[in-house]
PDBML (XML) file of the C-alpha atoms, coordinates in Angstrom:
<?xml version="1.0" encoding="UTF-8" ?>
<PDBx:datablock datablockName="MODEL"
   xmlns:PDBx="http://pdbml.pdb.org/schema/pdbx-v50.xsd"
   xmlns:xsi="http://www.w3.org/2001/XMLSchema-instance"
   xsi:schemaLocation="http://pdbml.pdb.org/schema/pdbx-v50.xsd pdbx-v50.xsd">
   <PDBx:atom_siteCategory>
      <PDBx:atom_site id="1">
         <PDBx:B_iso_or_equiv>0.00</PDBx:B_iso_or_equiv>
         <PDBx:Cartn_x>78.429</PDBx:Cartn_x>
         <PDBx:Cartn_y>71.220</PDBx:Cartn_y>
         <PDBx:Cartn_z>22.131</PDBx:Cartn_z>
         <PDBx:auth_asym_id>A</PDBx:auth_asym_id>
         <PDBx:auth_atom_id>CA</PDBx:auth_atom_id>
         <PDBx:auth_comp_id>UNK</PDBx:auth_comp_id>
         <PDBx:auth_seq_id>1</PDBx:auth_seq_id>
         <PDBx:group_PDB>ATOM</PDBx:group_PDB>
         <PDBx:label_alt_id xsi:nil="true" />
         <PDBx:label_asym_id>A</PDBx:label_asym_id>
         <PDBx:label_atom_id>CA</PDBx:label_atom_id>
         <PDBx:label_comp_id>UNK</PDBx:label_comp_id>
         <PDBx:label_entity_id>1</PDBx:label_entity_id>
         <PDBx:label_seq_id>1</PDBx:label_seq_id>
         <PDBx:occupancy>1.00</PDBx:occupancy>
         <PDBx:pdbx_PDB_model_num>1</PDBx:pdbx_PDB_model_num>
         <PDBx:type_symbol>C</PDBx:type_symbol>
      </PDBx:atom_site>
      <PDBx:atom_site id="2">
         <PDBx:B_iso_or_equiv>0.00</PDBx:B_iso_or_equiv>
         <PDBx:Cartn_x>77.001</PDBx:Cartn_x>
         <PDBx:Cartn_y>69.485</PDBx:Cartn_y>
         <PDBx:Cartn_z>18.732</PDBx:Cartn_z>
         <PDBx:auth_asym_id>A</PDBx:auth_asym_id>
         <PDBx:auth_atom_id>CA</PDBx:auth_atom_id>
         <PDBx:auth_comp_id>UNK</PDBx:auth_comp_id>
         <PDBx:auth_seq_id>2</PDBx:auth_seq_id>
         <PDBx:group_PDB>ATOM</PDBx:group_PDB>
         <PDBx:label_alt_id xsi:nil="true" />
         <PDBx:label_asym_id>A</PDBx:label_asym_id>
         <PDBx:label_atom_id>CA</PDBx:label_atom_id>
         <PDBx:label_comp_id>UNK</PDBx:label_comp_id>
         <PDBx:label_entity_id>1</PDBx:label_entity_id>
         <PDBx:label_seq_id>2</PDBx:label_seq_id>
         <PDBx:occupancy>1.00</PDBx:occupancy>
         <PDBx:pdbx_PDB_model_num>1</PDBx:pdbx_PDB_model_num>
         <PDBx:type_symbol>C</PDBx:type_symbol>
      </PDBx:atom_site>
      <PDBx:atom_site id="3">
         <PDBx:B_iso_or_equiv>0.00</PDBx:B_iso_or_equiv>
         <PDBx:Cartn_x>75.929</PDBx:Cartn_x>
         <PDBx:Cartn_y>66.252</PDBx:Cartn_y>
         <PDBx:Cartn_z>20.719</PDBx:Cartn_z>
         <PDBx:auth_asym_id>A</PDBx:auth_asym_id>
         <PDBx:auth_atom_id>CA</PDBx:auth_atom_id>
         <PDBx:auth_comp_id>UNK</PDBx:auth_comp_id>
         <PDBx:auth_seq_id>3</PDBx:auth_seq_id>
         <PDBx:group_PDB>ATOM</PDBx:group_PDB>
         <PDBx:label_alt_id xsi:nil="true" />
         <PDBx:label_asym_id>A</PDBx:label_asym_id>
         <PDBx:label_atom_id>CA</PDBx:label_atom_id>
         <PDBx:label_comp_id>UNK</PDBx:label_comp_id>
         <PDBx:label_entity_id>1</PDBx:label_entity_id>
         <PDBx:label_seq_id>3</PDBx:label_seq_id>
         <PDBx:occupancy>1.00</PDBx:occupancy>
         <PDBx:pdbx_PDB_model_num>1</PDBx:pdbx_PDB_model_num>
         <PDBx:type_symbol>C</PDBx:type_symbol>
      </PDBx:atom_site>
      <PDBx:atom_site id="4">
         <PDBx:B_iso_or_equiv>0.00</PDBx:B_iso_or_equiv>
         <PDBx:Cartn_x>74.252</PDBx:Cartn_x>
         <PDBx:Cartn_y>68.353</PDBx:Cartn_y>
         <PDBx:Cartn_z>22.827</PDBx:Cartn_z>
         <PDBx:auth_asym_id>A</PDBx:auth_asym_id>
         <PDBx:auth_atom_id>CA</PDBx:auth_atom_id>
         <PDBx:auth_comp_id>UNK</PDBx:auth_comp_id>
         <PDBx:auth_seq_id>4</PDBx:auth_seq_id>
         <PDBx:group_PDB>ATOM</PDBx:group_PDB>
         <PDBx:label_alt_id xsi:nil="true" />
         <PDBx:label_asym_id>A</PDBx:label_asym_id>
         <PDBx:label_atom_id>CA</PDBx:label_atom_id>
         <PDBx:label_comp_id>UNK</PDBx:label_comp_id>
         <PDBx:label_entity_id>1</PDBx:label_entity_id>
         <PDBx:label_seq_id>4</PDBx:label_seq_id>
         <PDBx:occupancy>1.00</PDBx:occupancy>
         <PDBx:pdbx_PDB_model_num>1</PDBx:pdbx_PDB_model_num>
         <PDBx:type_symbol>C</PDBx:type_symbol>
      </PDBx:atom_site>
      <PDBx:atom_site id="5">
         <PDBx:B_iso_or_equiv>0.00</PDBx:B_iso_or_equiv>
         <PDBx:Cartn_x>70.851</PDBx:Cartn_x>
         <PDBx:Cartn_y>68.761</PDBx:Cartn_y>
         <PDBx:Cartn_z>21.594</PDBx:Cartn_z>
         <PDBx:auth_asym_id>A</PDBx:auth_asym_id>
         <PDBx:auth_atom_id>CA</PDBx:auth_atom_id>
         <PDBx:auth_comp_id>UNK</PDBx:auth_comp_id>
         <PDBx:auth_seq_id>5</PDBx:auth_seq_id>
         <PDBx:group_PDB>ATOM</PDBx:group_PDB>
         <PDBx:label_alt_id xsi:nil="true" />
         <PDBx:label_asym_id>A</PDBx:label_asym_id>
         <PDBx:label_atom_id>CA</PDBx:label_atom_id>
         <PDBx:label_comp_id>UNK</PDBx:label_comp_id>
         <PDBx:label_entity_id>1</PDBx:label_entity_id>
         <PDBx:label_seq_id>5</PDBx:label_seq_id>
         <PDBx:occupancy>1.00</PDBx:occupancy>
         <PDBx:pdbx_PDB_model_num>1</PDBx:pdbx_PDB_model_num>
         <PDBx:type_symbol>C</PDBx:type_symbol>
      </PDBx:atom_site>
      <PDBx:atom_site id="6">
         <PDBx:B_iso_or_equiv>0.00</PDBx:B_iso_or_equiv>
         <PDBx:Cartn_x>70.790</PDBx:Cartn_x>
         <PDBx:Cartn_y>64.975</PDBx:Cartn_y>
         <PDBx:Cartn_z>20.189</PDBx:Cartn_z>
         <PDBx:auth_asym_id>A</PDBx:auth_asym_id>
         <PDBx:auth_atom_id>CA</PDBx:auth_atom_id>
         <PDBx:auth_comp_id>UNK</PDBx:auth_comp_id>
         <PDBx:auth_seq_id>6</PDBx:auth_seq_id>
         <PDBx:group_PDB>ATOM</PDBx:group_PDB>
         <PDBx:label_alt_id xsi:nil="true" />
         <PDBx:label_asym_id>A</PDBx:label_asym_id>
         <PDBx:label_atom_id>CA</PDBx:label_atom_id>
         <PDBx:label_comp_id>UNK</PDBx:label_comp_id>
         <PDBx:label_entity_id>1</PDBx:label_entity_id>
         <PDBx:label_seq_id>6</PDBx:label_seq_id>
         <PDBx:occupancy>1.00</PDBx:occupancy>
         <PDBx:pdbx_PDB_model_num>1</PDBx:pdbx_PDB_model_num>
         <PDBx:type_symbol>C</PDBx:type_symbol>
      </PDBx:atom_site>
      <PDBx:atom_site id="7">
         <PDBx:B_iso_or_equiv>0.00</PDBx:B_iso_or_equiv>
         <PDBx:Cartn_x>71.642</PDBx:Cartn_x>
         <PDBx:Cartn_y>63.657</PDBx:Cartn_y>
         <PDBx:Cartn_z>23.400</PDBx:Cartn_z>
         <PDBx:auth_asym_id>A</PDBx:auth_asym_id>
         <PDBx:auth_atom_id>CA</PDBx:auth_atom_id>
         <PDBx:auth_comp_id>UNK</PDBx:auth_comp_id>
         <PDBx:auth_seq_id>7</PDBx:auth_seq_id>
         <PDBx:group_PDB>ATOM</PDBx:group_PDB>
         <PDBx:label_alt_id xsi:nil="true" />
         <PDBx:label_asym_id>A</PDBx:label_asym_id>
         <PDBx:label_atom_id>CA</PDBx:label_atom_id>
         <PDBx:label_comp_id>UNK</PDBx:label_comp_id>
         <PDBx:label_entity_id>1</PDBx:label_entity_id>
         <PDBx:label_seq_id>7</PDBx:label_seq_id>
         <PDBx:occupancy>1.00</PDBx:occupancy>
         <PDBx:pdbx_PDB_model_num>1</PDBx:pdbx_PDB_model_num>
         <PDBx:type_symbol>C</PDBx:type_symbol>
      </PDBx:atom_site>
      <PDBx:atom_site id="8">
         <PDBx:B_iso_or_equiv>0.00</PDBx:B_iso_or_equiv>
         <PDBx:Cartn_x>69.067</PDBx:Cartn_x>
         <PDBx:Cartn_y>65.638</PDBx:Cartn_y>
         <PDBx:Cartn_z>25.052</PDBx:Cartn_z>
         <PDBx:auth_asym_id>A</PDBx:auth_asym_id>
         <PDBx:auth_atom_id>CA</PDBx:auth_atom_id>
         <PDBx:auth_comp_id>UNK</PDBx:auth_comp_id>
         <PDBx:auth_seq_id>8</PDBx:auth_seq_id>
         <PDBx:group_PDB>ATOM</PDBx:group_PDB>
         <PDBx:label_alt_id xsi:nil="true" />
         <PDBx:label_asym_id>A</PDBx:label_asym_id>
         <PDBx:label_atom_id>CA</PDBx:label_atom_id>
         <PDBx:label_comp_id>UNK</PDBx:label_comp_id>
         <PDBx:label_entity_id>1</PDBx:label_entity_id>
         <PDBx:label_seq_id>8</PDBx:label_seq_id>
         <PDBx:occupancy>1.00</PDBx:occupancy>
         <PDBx:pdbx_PDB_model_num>1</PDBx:pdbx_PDB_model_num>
         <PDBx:type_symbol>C</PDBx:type_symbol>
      </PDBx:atom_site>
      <PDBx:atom_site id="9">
         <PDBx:B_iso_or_equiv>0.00</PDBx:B_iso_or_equiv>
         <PDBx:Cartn_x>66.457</PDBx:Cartn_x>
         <PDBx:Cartn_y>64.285</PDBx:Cartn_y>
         <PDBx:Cartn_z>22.187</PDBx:Cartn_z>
         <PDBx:auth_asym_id>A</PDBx:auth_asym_id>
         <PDBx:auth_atom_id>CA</PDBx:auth_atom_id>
         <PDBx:auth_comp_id>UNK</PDBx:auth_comp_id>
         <PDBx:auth_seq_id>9</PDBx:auth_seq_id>
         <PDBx:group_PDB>ATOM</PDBx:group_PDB>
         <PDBx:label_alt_id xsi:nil="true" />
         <PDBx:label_asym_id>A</PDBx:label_asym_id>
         <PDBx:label_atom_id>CA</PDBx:label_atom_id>
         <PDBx:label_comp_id>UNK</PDBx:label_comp_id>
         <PDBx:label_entity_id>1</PDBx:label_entity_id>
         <PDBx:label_seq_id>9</PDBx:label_seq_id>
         <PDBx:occupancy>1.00</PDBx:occupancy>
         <PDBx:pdbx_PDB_model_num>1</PDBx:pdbx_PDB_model_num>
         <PDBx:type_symbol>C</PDBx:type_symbol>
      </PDBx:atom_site>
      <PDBx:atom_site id="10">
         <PDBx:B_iso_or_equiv>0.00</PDBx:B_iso_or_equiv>
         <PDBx:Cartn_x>67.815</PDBx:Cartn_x>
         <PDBx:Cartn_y>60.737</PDBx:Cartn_y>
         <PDBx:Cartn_z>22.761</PDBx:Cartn_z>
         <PDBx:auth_asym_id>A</PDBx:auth_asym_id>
         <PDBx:auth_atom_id>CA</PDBx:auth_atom_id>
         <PDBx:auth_comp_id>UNK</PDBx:auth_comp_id>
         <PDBx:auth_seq_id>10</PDBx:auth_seq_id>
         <PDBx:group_PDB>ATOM</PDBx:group_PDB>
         <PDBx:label_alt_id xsi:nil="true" />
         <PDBx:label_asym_id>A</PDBx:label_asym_id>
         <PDBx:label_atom_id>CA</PDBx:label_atom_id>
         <PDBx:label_comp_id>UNK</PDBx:label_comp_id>
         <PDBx:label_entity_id>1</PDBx:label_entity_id>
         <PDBx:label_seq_id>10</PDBx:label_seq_id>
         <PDBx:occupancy>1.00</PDBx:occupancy>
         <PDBx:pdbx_PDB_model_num>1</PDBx:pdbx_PDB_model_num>
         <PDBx:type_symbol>C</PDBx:type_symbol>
      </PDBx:atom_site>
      <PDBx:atom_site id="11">
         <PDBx:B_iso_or_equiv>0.00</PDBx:B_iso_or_equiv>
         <PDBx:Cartn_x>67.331</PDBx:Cartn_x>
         <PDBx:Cartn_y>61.191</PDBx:Cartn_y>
         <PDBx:Cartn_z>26.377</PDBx:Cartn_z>
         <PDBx:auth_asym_id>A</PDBx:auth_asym_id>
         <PDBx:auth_atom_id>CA</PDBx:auth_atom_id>
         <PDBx:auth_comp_id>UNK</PDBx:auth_comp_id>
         <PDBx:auth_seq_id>11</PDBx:auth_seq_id>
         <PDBx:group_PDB>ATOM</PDBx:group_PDB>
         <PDBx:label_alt_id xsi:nil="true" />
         <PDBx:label_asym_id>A</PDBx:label_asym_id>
         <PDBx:label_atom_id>CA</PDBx:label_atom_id>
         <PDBx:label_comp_id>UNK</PDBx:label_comp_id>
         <PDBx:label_entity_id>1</PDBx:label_entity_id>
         <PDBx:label_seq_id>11</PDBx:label_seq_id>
         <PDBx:occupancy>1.00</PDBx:occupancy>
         <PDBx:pdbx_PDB_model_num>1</PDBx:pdbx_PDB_model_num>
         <PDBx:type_symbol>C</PDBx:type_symbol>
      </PDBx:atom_site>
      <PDBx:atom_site id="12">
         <PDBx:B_iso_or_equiv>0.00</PDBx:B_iso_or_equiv>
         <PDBx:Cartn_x>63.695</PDBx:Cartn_x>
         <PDBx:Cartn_y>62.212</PDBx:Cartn_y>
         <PDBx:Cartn_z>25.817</PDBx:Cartn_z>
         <PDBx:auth_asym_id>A</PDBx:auth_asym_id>
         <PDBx:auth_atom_id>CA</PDBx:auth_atom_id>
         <PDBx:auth_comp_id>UNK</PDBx:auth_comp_id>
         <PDBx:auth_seq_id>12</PDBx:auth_seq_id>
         <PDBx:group_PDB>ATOM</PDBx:group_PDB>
         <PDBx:label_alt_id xsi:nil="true" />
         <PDBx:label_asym_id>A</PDBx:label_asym_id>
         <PDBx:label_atom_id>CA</PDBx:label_atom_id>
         <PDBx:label_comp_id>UNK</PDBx:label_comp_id>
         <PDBx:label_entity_id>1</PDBx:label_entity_id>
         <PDBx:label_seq_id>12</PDBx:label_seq_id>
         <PDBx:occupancy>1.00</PDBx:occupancy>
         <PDBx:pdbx_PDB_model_num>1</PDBx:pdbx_PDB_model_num>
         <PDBx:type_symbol>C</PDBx:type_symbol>
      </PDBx:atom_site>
      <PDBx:atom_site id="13">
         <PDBx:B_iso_or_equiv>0.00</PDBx:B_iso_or_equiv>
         <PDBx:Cartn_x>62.910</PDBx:Cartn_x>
         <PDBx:Cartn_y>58.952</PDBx:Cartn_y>
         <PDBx:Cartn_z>23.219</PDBx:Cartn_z>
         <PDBx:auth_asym_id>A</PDBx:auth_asym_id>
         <PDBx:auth_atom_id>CA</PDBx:auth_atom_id>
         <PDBx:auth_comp_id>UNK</PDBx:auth_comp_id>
         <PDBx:auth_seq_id>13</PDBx:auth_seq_id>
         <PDBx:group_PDB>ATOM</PDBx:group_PDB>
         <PDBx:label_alt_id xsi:nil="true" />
         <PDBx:label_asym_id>A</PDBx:label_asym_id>
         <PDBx:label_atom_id>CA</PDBx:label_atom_id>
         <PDBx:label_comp_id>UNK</PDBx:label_comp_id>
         <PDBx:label_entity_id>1</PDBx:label_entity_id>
         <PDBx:label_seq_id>13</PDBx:label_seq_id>
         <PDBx:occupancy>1.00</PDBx:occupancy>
         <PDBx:pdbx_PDB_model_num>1</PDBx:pdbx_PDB_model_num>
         <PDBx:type_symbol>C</PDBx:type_symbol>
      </PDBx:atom_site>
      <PDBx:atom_site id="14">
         <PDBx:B_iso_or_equiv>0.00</PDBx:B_iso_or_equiv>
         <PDBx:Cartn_x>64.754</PDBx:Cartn_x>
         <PDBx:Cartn_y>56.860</PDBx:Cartn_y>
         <PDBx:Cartn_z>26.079</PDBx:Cartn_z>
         <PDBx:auth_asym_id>A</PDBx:auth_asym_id>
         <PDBx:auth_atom_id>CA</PDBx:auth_atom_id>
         <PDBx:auth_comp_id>UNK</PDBx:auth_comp_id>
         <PDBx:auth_seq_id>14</PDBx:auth_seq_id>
         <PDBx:group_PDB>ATOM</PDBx:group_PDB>
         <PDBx:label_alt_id xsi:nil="true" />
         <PDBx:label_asym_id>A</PDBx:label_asym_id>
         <PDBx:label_atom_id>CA</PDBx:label_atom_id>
         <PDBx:label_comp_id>UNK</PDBx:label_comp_id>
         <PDBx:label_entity_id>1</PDBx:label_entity_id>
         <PDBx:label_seq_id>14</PDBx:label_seq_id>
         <PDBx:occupancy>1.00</PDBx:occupancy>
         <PDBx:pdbx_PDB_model_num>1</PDBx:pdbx_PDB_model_num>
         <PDBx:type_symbol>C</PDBx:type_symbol>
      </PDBx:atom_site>
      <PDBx:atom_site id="15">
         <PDBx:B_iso_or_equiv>0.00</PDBx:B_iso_or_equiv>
         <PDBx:Cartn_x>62.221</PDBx:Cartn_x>
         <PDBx:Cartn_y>58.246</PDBx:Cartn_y>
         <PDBx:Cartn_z>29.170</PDBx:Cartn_z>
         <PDBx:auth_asym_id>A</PDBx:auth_asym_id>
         <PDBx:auth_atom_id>CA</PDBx:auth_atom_id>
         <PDBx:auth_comp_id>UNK</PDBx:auth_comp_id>
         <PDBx:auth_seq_id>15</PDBx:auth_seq_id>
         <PDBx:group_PDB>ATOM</PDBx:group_PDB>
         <PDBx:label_alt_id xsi:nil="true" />
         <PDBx:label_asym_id>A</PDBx:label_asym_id>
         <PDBx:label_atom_id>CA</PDBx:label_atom_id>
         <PDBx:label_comp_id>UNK</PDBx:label_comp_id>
         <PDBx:label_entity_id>1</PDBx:label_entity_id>
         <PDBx:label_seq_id>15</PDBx:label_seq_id>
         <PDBx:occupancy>1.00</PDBx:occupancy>
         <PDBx:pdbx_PDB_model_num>1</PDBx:pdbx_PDB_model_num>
         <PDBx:type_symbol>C</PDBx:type_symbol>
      </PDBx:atom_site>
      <PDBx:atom_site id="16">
         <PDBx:B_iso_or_equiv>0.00</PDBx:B_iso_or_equiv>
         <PDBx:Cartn_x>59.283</PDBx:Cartn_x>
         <PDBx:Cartn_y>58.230</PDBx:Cartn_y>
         <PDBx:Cartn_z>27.226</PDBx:Cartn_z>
         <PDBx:auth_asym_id>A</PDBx:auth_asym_id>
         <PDBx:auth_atom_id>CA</PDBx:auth_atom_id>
         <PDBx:auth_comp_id>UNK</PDBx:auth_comp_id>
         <PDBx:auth_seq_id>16</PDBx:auth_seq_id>
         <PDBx:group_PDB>ATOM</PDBx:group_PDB>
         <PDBx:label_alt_id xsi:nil="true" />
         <PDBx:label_asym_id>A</PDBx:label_asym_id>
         <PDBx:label_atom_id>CA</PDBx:label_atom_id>
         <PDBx:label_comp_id>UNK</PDBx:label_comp_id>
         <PDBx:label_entity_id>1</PDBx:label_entity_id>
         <PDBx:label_seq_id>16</PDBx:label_seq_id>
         <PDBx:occupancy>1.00</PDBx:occupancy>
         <PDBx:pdbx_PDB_model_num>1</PDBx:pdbx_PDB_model_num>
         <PDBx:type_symbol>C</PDBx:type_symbol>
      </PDBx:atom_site>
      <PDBx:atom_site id="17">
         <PDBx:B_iso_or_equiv>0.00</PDBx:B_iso_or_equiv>
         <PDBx:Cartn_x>60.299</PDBx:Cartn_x>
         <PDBx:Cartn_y>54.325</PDBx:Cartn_y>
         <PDBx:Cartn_z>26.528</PDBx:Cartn_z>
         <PDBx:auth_asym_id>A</PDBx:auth_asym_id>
         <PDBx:auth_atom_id>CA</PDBx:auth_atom_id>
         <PDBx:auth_comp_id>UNK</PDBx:auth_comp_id>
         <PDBx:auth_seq_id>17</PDBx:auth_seq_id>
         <PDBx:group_PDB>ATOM</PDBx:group_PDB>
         <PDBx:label_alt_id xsi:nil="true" />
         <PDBx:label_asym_id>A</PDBx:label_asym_id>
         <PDBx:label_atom_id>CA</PDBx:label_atom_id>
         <PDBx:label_comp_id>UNK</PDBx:label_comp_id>
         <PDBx:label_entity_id>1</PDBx:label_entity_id>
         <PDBx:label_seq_id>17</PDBx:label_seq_id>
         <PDBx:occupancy>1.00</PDBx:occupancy>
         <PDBx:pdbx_PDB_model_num>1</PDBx:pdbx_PDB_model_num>
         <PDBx:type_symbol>C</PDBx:type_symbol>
      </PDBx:atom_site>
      <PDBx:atom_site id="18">
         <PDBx:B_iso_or_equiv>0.00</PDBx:B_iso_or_equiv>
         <PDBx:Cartn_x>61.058</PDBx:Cartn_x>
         <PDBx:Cartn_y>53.693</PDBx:Cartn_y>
         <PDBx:Cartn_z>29.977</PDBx:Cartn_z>
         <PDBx:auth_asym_id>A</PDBx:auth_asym_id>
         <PDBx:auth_atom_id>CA</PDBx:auth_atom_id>
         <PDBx:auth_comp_id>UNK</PDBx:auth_comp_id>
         <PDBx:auth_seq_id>18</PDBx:auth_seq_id>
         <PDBx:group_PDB>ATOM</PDBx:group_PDB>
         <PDBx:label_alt_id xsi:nil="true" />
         <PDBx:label_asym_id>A</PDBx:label_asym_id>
         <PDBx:label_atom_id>CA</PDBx:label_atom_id>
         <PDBx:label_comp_id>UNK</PDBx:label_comp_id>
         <PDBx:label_entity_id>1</PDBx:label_entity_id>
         <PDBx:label_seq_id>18</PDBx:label_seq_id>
         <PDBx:occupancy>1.00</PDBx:occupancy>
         <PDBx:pdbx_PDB_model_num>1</PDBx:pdbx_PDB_model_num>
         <PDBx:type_symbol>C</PDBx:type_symbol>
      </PDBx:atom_site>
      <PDBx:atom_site id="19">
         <PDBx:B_iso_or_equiv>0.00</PDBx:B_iso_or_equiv>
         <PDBx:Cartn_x>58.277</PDBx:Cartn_x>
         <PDBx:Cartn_y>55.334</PDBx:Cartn_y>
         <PDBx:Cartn_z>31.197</PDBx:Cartn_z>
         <PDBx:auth_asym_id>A</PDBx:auth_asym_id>
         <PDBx:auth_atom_id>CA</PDBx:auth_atom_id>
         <PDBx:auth_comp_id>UNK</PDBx:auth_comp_id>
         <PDBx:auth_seq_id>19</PDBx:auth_seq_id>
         <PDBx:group_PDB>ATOM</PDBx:group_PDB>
         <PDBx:label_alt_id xsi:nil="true" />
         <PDBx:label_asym_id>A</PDBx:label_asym_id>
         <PDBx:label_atom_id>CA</PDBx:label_atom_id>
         <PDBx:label_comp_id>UNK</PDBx:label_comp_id>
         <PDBx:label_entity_id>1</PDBx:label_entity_id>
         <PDBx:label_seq_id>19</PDBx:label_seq_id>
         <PDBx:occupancy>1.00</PDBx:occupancy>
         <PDBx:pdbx_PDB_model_num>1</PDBx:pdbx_PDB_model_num>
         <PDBx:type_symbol>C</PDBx:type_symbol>
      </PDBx:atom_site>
      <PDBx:atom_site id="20">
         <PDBx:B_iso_or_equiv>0.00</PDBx:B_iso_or_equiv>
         <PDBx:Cartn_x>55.653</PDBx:Cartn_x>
         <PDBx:Cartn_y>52.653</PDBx:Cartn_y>
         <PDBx:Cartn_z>29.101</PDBx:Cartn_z>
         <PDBx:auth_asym_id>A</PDBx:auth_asym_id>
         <PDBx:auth_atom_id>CA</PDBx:auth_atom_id>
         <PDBx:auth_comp_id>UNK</PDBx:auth_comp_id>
         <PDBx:auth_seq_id>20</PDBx:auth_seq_id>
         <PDBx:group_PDB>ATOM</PDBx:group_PDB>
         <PDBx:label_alt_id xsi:nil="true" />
         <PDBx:label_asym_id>A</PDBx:label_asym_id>
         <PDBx:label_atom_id>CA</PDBx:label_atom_id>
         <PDBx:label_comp_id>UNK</PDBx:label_comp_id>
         <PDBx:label_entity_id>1</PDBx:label_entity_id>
         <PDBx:label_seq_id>20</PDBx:label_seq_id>
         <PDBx:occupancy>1.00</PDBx:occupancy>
         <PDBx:pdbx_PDB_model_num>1</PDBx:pdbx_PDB_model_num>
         <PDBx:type_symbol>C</PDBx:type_symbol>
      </PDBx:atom_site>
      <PDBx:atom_site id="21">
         <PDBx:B_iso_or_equiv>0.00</PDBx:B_iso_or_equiv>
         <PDBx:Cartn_x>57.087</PDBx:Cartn_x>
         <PDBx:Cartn_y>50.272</PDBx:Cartn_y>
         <PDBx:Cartn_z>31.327</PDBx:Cartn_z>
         <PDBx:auth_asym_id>A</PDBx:auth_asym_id>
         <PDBx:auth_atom_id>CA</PDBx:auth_atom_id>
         <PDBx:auth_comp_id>UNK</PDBx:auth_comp_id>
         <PDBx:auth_seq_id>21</PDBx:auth_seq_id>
         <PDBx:group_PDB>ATOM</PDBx:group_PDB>
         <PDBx:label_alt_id xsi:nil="true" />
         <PDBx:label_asym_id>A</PDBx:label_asym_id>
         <PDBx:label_atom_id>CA</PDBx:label_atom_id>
         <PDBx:label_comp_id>UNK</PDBx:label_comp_id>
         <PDBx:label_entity_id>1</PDBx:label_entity_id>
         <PDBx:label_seq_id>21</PDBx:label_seq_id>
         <PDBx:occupancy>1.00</PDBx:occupancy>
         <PDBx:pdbx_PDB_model_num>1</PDBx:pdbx_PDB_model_num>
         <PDBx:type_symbol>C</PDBx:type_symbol>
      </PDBx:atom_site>
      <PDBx:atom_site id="22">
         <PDBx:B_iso_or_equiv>0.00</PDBx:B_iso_or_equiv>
         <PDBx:Cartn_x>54.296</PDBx:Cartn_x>
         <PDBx:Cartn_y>48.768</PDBx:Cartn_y>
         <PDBx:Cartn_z>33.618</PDBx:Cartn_z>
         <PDBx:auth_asym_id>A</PDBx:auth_asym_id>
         <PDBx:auth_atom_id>CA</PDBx:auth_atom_id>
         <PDBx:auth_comp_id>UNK</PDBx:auth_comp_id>
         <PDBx:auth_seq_id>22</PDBx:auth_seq_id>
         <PDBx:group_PDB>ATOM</PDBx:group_PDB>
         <PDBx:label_alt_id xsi:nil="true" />
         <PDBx:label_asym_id>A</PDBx:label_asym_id>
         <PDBx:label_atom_id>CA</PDBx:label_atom_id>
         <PDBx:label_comp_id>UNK</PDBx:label_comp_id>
         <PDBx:label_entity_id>1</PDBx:label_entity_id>
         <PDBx:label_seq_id>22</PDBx:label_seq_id>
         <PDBx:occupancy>1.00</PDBx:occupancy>
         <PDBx:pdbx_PDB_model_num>1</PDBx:pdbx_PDB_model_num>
         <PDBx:type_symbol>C</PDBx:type_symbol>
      </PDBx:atom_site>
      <PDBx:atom_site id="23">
         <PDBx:B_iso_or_equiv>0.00</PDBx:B_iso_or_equiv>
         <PDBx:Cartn_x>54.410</PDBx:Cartn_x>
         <PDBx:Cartn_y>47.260</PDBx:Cartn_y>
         <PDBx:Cartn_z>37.177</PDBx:Cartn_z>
         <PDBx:auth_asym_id>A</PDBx:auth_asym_id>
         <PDBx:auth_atom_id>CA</PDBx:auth_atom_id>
         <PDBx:auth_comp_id>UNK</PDBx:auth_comp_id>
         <PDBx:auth_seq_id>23</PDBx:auth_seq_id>
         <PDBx:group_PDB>ATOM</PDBx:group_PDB>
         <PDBx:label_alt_id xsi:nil="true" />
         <PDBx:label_asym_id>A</PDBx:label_asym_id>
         <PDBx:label_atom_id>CA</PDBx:label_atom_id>
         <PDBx:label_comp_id>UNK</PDBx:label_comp_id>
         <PDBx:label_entity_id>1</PDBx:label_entity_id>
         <PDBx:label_seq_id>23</PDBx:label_seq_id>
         <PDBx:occupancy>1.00</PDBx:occupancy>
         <PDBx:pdbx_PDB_model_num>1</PDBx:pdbx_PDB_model_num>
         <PDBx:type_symbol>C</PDBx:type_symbol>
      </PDBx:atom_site>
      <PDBx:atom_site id="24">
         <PDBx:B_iso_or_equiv>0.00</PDBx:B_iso_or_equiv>
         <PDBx:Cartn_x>54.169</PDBx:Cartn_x>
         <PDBx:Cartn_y>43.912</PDBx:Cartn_y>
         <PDBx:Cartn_z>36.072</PDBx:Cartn_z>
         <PDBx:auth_asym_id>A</PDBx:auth_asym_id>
         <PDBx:auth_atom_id>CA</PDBx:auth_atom_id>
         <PDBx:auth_comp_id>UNK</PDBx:auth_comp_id>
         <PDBx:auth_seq_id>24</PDBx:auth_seq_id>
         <PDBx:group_PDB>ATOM</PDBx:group_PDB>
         <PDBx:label_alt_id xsi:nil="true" />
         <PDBx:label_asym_id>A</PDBx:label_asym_id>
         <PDBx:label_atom_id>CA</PDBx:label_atom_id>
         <PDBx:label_comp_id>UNK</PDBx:label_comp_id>
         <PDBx:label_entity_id>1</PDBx:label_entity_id>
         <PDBx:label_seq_id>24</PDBx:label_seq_id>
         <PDBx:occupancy>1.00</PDBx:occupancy>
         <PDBx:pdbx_PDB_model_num>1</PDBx:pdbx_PDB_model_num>
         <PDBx:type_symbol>C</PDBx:type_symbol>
      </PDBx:atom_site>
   </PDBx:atom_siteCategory>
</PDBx:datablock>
């Protein structure tokens, strides 16, 4: 599928952002 590999990339960008969440 086309979307594939820029949905996997977007996924990526979206758990690295999530992941610089903190506990506060």
């Amino acid at each position: 599928d086309p979307d594939q590999a820029p949905a996997e990339a977007a996924m990526k960008a979206a758990e690295s952002e999530v992941s610089r969440l903190g506990g506060d």
